[in-house]
C-alpha atoms as a PDB file:
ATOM      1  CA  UNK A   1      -7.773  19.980  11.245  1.00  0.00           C
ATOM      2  CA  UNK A   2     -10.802  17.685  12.646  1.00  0.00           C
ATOM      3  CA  UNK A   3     -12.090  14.507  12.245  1.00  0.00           C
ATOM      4  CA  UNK A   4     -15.445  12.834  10.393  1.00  0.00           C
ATOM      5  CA  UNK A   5     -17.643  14.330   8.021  1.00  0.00           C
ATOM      6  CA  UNK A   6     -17.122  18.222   7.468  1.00  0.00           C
ATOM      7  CA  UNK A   7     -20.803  20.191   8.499  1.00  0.00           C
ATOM      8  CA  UNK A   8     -21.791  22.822   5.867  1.00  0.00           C
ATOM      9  CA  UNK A   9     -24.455  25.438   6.462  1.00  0.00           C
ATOM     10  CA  UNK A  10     -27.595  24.836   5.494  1.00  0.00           C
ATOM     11  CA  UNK A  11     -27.609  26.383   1.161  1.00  0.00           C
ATOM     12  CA  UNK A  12     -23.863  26.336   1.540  1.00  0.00           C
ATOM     13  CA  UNK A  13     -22.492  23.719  -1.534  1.00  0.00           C
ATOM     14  CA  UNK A  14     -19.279  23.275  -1.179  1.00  0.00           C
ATOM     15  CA  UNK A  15     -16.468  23.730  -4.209  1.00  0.00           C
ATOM     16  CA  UNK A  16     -16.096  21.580  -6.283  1.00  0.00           C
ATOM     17  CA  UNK A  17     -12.287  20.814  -6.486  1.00  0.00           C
ATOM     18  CA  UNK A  18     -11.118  21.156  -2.446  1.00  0.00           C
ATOM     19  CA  UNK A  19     -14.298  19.117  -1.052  1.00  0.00           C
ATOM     20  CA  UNK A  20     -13.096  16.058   0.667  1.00  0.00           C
ATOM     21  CA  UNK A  21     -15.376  14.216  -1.672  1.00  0.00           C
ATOM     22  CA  UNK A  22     -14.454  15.866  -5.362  1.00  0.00           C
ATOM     23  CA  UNK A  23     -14.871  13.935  -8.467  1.00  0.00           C
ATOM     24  CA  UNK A  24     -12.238  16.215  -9.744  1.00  0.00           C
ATOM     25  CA  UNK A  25      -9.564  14.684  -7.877  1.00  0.00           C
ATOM     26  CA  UNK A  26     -10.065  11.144  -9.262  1.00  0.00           C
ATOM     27  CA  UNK A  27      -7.731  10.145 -11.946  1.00  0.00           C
ATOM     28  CA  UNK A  28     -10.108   7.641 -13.282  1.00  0.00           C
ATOM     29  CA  UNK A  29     -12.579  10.796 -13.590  1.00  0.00           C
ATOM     30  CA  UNK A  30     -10.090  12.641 -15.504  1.00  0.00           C
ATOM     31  CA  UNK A  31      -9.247   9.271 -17.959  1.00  0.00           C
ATOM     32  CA  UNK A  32     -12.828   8.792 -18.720  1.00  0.00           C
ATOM     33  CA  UNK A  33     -13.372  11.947 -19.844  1.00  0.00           C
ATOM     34  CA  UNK A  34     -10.068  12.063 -21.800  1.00  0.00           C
ATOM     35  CA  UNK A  35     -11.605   8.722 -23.256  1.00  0.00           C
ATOM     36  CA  UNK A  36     -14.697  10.596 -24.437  1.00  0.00           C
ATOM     37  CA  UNK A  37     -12.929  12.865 -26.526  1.00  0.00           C
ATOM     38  CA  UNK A  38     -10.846   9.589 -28.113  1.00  0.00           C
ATOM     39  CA  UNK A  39     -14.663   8.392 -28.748  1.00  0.00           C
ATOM     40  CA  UNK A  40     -14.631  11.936 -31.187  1.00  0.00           C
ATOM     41  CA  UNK A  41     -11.885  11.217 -32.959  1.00  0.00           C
ATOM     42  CA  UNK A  42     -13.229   7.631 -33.536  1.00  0.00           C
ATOM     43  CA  UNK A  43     -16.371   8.807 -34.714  1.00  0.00           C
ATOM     44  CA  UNK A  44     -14.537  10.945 -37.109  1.00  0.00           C
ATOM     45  CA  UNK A  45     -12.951   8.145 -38.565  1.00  0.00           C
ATOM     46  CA  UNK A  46     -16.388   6.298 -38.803  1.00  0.00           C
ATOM     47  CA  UNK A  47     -17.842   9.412 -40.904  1.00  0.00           C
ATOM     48  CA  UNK A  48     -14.943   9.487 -42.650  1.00  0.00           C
ATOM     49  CA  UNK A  49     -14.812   5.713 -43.818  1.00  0.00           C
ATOM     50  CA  UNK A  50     -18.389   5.925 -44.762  1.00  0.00           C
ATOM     51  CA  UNK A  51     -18.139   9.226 -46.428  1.00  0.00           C
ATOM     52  CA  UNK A  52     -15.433   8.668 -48.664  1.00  0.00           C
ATOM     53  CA  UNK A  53     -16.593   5.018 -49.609  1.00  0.00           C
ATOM     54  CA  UNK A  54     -19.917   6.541 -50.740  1.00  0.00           C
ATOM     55  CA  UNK A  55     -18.096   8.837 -53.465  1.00  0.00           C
ATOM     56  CA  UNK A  56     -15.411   6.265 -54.176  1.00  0.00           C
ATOM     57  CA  UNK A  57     -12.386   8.071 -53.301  1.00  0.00           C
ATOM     58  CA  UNK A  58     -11.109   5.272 -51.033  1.00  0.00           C
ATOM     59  CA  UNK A  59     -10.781   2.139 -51.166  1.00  0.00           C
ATOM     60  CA  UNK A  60     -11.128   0.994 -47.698  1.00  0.00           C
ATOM     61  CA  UNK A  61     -13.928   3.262 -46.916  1.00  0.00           C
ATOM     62  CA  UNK A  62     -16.201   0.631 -45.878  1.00  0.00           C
ATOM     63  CA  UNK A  63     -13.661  -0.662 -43.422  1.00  0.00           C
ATOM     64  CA  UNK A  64     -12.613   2.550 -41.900  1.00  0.00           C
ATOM     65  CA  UNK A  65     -15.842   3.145 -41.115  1.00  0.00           C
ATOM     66  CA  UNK A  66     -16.312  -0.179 -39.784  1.00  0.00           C
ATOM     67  CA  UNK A  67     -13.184   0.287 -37.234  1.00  0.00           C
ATOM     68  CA  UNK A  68     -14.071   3.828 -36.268  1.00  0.00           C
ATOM     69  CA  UNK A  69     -17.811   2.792 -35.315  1.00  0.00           C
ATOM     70  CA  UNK A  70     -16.479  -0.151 -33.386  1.00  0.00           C
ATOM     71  CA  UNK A  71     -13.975   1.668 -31.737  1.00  0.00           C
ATOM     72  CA  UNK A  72     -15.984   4.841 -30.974  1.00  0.00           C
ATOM     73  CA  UNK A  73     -18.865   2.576 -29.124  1.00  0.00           C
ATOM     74  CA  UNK A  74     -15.876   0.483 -26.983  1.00  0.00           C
ATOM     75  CA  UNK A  75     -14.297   3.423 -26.391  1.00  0.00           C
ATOM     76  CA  UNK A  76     -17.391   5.203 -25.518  1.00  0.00           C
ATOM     77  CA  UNK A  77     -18.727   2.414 -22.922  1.00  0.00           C
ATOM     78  CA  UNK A  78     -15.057   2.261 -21.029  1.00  0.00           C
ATOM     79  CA  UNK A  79     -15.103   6.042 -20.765  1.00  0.00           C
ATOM     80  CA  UNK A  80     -18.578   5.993 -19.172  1.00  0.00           C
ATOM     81  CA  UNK A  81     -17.781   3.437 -17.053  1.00  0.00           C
ATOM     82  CA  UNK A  82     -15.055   5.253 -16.030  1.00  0.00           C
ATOM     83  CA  UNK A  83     -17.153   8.614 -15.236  1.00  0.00           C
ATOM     84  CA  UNK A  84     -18.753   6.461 -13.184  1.00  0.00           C
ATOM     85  CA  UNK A  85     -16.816   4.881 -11.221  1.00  0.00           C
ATOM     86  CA  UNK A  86     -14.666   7.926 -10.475  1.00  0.00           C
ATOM     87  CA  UNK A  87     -17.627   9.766  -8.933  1.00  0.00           C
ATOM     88  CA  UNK A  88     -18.591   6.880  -6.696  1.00  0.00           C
ATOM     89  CA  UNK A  89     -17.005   8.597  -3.921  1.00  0.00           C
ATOM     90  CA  UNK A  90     -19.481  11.716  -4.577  1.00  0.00           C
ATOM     91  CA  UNK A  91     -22.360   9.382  -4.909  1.00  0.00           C
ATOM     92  CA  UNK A  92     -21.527   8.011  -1.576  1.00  0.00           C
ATOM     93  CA  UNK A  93     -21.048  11.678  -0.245  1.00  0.00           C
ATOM     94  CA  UNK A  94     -24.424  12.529  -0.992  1.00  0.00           C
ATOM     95  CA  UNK A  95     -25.935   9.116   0.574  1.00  0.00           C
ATOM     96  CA  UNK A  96     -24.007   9.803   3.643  1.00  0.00           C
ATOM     97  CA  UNK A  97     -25.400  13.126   4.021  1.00  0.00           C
ATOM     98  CA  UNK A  98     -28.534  13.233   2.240  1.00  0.00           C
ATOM     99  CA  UNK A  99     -27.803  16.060   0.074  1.00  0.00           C
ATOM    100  CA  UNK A 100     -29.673  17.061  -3.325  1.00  0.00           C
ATOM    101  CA  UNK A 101     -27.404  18.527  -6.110  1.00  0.00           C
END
């Protein structure tokens, strides 16, 4: 259709999932928010561990709890980093262009 950088109107802000430079269509956007909700489920297992330990209906309590908190905060920093680096393009975007969302 044309070349270089598309010109909105002044107020106009674009959509969010057919601008050139959408988050949306990143795959590693999509993973590290799919990795944020494993970070839920880890932190379940981490209440879990410690809950059950605590009223001594497991016997691994202390350890479940151990795994889930250590996988919930891994989990938790690749899924950021992730976010992150999946909306570069959109940080760049709004460099480029000055804009203020």
């Amino acid at each position: 259709m044309f070349s270089g950088e598309p010109e909105y109107l002044d107020g106009y802000v674009p959509t969010s999932w057919d601008s050139q430079h959408s988050s949306l269509q990143r795959s590693l956007t999509w993973i590290g928010m799919a990795l944020i909700l494993l970070a839920a489920a880890a932190a379940g297992l981490f209440v879990y561990g410690f809950a059950s330990d605590s009223v001594g209906s497991q016997e691994n309590g202390i350890m479940l709890g151990t795994v889930g908190a250590v996988v919930a905060v891994v989990v938790l920093l690749a899924a950021f980093a992730s976010v992150h680096f999946g909306r570069s393009s959109y940080r760049d975007y709004k460099k480029r262009t000055g804009r203020v969302h």
